[in-house]
PDB file of N, CA and C in Angstrom:
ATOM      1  N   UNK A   1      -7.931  10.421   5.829  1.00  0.00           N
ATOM      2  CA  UNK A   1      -8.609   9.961   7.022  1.00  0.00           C
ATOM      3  C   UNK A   1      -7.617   9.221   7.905  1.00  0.00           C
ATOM      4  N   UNK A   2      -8.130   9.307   9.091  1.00  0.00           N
ATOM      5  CA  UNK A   2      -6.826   8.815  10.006  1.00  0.00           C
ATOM      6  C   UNK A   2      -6.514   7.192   9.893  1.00  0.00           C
ATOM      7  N   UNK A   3      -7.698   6.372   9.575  1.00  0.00           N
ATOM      8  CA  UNK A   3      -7.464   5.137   9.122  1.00  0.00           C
ATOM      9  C   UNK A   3      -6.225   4.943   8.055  1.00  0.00           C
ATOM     10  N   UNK A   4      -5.970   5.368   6.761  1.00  0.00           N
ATOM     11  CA  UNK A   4      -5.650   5.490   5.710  1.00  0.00           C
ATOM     12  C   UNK A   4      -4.457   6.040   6.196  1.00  0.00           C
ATOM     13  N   UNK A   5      -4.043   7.262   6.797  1.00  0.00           N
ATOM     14  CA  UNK A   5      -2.589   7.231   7.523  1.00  0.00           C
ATOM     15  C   UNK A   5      -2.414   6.080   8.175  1.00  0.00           C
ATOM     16  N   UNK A   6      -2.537   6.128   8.939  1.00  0.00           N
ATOM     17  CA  UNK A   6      -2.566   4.427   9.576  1.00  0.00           C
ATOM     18  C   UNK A   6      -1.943   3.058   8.879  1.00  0.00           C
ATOM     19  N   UNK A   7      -2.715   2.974   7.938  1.00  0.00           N
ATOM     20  CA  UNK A   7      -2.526   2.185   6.747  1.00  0.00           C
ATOM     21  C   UNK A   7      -1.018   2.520   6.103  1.00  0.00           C
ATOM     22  N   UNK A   8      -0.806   3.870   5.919  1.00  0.00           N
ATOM     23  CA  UNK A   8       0.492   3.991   4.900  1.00  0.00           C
ATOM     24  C   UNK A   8       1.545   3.727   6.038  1.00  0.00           C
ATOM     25  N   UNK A   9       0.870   4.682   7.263  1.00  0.00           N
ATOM     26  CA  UNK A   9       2.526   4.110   8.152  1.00  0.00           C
ATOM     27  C   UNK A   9       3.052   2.432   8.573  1.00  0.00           C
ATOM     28  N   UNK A  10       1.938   1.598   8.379  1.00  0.00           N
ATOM     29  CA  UNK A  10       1.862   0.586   8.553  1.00  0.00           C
ATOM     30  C   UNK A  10       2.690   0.047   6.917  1.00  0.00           C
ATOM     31  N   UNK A  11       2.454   0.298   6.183  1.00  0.00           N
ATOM     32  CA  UNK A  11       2.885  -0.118   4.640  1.00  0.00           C
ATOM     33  C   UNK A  11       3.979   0.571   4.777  1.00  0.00           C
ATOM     34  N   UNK A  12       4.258   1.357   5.486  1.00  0.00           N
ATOM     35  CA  UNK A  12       5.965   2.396   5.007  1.00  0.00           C
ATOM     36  C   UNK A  12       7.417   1.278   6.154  1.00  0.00           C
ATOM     37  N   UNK A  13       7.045   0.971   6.987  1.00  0.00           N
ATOM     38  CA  UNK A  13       7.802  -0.190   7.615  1.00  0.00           C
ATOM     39  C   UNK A  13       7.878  -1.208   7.727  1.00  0.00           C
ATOM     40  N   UNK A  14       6.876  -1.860   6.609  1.00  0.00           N
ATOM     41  CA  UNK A  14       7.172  -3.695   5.947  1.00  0.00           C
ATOM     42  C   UNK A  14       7.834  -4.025   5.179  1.00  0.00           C
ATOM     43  N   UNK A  15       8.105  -4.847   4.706  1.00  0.00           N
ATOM     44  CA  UNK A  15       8.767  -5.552   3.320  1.00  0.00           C
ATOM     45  C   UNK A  15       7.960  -5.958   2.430  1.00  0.00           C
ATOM     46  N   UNK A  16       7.421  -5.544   1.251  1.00  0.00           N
ATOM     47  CA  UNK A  16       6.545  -6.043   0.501  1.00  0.00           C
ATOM     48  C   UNK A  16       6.492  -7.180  -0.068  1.00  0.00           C
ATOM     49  N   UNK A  17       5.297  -8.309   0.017  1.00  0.00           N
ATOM     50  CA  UNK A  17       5.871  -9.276  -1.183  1.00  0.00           C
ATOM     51  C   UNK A  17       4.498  -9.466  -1.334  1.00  0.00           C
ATOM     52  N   UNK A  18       4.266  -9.994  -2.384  1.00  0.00           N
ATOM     53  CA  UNK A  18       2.687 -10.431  -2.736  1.00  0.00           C
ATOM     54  C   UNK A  18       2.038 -10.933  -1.840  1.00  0.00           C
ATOM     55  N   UNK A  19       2.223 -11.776  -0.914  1.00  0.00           N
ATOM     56  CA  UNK A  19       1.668 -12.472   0.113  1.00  0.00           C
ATOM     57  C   UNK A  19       1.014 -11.807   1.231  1.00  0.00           C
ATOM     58  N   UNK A  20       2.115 -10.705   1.735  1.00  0.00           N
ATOM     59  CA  UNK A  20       1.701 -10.217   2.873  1.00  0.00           C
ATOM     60  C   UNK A  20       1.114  -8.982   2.480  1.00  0.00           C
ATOM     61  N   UNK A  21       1.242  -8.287   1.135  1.00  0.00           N
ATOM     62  CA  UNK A  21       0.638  -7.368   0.946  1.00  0.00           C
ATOM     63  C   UNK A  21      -1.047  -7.712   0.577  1.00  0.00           C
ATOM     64  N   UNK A  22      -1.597  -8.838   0.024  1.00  0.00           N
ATOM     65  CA  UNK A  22      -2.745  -9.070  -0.030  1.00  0.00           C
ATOM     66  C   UNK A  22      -3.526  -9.681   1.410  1.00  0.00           C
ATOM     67  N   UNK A  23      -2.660 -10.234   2.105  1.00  0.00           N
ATOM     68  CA  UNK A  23      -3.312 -10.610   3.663  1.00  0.00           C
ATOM     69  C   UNK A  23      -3.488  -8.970   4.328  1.00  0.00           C
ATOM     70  N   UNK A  24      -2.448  -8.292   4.282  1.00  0.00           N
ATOM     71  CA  UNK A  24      -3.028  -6.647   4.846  1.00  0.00           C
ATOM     72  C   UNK A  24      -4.219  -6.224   4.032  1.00  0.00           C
ATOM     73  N   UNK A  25      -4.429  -6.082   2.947  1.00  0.00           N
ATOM     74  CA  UNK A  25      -5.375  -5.529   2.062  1.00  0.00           C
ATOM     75  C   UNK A  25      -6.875  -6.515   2.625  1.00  0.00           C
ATOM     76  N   UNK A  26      -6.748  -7.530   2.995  1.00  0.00           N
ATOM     77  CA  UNK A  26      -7.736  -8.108   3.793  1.00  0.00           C
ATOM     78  C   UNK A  26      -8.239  -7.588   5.215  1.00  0.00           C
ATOM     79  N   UNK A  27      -7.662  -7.076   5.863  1.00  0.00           N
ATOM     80  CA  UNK A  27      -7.973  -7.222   7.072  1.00  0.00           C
ATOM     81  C   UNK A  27      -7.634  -5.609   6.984  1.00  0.00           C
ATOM     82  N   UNK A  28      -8.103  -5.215   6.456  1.00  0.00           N
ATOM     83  CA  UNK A  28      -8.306  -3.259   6.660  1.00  0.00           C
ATOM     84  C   UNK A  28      -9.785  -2.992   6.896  1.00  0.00           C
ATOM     85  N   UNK A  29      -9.456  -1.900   8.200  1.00  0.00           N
ATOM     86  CA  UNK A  29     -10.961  -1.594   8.712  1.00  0.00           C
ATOM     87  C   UNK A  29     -11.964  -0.958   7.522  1.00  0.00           C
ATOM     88  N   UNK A  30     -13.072  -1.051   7.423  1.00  0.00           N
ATOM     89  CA  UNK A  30     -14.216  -0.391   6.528  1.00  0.00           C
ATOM     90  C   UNK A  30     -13.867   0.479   6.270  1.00  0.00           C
ATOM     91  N   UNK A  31     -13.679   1.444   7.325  1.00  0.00           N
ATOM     92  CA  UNK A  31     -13.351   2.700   6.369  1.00  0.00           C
ATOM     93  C   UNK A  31     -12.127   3.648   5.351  1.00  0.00           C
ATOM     94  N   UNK A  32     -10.856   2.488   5.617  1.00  0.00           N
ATOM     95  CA  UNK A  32     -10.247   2.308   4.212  1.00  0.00           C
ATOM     96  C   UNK A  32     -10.424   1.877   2.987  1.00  0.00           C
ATOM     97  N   UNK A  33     -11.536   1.347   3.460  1.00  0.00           N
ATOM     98  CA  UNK A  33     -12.434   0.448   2.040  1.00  0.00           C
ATOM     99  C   UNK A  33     -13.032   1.498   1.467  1.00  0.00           C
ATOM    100  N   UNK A  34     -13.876   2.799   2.112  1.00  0.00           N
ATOM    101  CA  UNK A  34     -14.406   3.562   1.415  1.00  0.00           C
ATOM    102  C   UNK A  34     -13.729   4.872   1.341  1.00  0.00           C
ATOM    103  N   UNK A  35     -12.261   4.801   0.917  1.00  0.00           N
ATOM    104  CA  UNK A  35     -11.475   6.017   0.516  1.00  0.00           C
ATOM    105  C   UNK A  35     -11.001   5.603  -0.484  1.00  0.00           C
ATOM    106  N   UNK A  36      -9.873   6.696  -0.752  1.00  0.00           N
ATOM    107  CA  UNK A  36      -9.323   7.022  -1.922  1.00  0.00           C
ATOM    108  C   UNK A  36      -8.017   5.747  -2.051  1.00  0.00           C
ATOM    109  N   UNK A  37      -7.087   5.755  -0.785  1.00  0.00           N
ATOM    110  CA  UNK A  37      -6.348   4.914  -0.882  1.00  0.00           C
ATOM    111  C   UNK A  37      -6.226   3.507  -1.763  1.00  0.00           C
ATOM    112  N   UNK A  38      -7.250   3.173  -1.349  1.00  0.00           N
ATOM    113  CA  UNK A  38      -7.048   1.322  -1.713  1.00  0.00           C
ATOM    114  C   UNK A  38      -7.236   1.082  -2.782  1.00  0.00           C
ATOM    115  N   UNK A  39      -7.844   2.206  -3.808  1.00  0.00           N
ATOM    116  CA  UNK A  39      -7.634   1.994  -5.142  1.00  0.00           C
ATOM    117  C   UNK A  39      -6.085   1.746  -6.029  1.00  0.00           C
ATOM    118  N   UNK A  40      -5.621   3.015  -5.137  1.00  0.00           N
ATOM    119  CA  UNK A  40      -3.812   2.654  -5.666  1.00  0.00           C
ATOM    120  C   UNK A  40      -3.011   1.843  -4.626  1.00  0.00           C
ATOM    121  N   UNK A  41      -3.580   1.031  -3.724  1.00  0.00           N
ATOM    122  CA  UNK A  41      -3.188   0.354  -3.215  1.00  0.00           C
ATOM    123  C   UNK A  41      -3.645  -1.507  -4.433  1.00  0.00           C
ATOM    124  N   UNK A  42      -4.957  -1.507  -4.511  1.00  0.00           N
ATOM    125  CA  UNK A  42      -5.620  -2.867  -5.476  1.00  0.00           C
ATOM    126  C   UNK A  42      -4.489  -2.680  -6.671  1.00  0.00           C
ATOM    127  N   UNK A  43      -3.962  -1.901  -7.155  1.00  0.00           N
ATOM    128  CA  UNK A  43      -2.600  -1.522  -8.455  1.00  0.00           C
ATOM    129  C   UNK A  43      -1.747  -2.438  -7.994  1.00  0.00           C
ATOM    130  N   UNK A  44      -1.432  -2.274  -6.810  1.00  0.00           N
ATOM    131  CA  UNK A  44       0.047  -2.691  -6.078  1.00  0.00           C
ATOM    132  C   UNK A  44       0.150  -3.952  -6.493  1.00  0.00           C
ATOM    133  N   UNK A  45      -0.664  -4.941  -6.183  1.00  0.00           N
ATOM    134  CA  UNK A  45      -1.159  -6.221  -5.878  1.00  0.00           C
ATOM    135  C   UNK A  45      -0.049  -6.894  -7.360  1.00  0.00           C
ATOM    136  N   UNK A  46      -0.785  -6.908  -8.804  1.00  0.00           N
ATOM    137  CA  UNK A  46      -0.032  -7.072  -9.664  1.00  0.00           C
ATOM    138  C   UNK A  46       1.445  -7.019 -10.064  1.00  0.00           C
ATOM    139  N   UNK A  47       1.401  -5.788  -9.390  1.00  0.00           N
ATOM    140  CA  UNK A  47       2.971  -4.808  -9.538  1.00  0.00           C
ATOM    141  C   UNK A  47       4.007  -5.554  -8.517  1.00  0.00           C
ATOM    142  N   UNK A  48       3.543  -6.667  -7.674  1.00  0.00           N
ATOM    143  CA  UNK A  48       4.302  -7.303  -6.787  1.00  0.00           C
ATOM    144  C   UNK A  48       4.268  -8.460  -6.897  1.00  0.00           C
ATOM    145  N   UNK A  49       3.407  -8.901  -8.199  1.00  0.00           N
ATOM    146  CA  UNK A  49       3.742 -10.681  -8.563  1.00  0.00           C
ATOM    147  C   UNK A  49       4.744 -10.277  -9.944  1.00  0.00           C
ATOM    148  N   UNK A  50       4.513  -9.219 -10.415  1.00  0.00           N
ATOM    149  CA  UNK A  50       5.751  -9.209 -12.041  1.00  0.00           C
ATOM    150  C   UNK A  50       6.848  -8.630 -11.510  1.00  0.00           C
ATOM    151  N   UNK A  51       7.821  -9.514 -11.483  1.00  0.00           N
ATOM    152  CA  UNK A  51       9.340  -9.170 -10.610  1.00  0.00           C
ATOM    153  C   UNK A  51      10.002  -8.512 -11.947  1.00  0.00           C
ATOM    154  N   UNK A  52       9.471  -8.182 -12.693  1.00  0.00           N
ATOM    155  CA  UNK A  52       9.907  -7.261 -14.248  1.00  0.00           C
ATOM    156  C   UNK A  52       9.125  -5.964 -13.911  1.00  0.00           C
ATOM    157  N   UNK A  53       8.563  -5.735 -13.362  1.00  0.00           N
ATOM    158  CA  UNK A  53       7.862  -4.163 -12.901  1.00  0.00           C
ATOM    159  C   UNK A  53       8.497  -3.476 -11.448  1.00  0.00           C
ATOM    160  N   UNK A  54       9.981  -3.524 -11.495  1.00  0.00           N
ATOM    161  CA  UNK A  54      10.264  -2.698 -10.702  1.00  0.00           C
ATOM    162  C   UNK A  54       9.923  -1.165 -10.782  1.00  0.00           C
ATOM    163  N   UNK A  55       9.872  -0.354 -11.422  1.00  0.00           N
ATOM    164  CA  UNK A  55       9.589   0.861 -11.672  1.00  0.00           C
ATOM    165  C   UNK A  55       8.212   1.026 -11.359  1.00  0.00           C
ATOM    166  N   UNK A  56       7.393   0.914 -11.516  1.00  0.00           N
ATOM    167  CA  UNK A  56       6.061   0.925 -10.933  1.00  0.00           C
ATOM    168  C   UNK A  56       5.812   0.353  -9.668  1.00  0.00           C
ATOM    169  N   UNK A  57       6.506  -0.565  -8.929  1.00  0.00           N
ATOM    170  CA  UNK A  57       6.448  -0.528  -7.694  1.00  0.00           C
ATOM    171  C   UNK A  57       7.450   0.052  -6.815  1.00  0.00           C
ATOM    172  N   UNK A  58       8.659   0.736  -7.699  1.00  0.00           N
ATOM    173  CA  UNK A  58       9.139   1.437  -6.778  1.00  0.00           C
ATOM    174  C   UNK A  58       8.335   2.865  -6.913  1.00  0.00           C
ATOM    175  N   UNK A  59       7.692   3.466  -7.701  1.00  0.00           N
ATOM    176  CA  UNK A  59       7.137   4.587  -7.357  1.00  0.00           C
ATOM    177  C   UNK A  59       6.143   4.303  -6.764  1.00  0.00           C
ATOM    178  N   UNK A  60       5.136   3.063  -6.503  1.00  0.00           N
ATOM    179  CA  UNK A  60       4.297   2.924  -5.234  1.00  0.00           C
ATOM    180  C   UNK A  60       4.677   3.219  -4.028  1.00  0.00           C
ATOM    181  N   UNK A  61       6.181   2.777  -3.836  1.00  0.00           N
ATOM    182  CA  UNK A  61       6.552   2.624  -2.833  1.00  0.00           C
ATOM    183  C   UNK A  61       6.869   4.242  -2.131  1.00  0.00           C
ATOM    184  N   UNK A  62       7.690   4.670  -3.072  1.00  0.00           N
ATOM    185  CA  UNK A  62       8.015   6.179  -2.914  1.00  0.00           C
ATOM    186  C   UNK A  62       7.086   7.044  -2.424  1.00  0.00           C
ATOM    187  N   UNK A  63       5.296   6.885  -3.030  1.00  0.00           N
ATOM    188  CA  UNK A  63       4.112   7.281  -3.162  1.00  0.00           C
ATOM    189  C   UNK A  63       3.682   6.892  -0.980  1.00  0.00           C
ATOM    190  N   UNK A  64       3.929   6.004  -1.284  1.00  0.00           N
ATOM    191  CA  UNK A  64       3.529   5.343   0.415  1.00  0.00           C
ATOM    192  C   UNK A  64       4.836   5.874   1.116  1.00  0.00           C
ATOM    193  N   UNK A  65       5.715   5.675   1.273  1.00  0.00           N
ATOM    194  CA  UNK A  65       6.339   6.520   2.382  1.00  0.00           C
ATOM    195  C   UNK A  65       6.181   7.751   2.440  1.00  0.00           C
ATOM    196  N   UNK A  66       6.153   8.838   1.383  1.00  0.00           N
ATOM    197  CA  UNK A  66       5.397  10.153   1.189  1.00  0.00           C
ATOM    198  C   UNK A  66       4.068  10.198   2.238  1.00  0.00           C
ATOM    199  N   UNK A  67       3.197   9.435   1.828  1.00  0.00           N
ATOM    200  CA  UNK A  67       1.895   9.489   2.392  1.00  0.00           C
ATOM    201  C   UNK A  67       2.175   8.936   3.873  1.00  0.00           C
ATOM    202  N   UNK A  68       3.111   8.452   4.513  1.00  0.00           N
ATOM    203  CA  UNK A  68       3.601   8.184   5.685  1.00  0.00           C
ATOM    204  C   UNK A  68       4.369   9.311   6.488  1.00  0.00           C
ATOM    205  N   UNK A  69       4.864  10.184   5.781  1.00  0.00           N
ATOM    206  CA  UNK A  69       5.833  10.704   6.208  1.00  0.00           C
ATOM    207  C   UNK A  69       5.375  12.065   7.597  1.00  0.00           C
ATOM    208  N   UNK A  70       5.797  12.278   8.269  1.00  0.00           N
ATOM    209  CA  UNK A  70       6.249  12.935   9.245  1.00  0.00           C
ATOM    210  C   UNK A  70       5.269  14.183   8.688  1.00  0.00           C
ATOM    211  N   UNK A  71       4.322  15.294   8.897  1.00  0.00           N
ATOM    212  CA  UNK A  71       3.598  16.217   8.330  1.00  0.00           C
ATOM    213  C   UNK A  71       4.359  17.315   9.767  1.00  0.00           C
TER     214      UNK A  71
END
């Protein structure tokens, strides 16, 4: 849904850190709330307070610029 692109291109040109990734996850319109996205987005959340889980947030990350990318 075009929201949810939206969302990844917006997530594909930040810097992640726990902070700002849970203030975005706040303020997403409704109807990212009722897709597929934000489920493997609510994953992220964890995966960016354990600074020992690089590998799982770098394939989030990989996962979101994909879903950003240029079609």
């Amino acid at each position: 849904m075009p929201e949810e692109r939206e969302l990844a291109d917006d997530l594909a040109r930040v810097r992640w850190s726990p902070h700002s990734f849970r203030a975005g996850l706040r303020e997403l319109p409704p109807a990212v709330h009722q897709g597929r996205l934000i489920g493997v987005l609510d994953l992220a959340v964890p995966a960016l307070e354990d600074t020992s889980a690089d590998g799982p947030l770098l394939s989030l990350h990989v996962l979101i610029d994909a879903l950003a990318a240029e079609i």
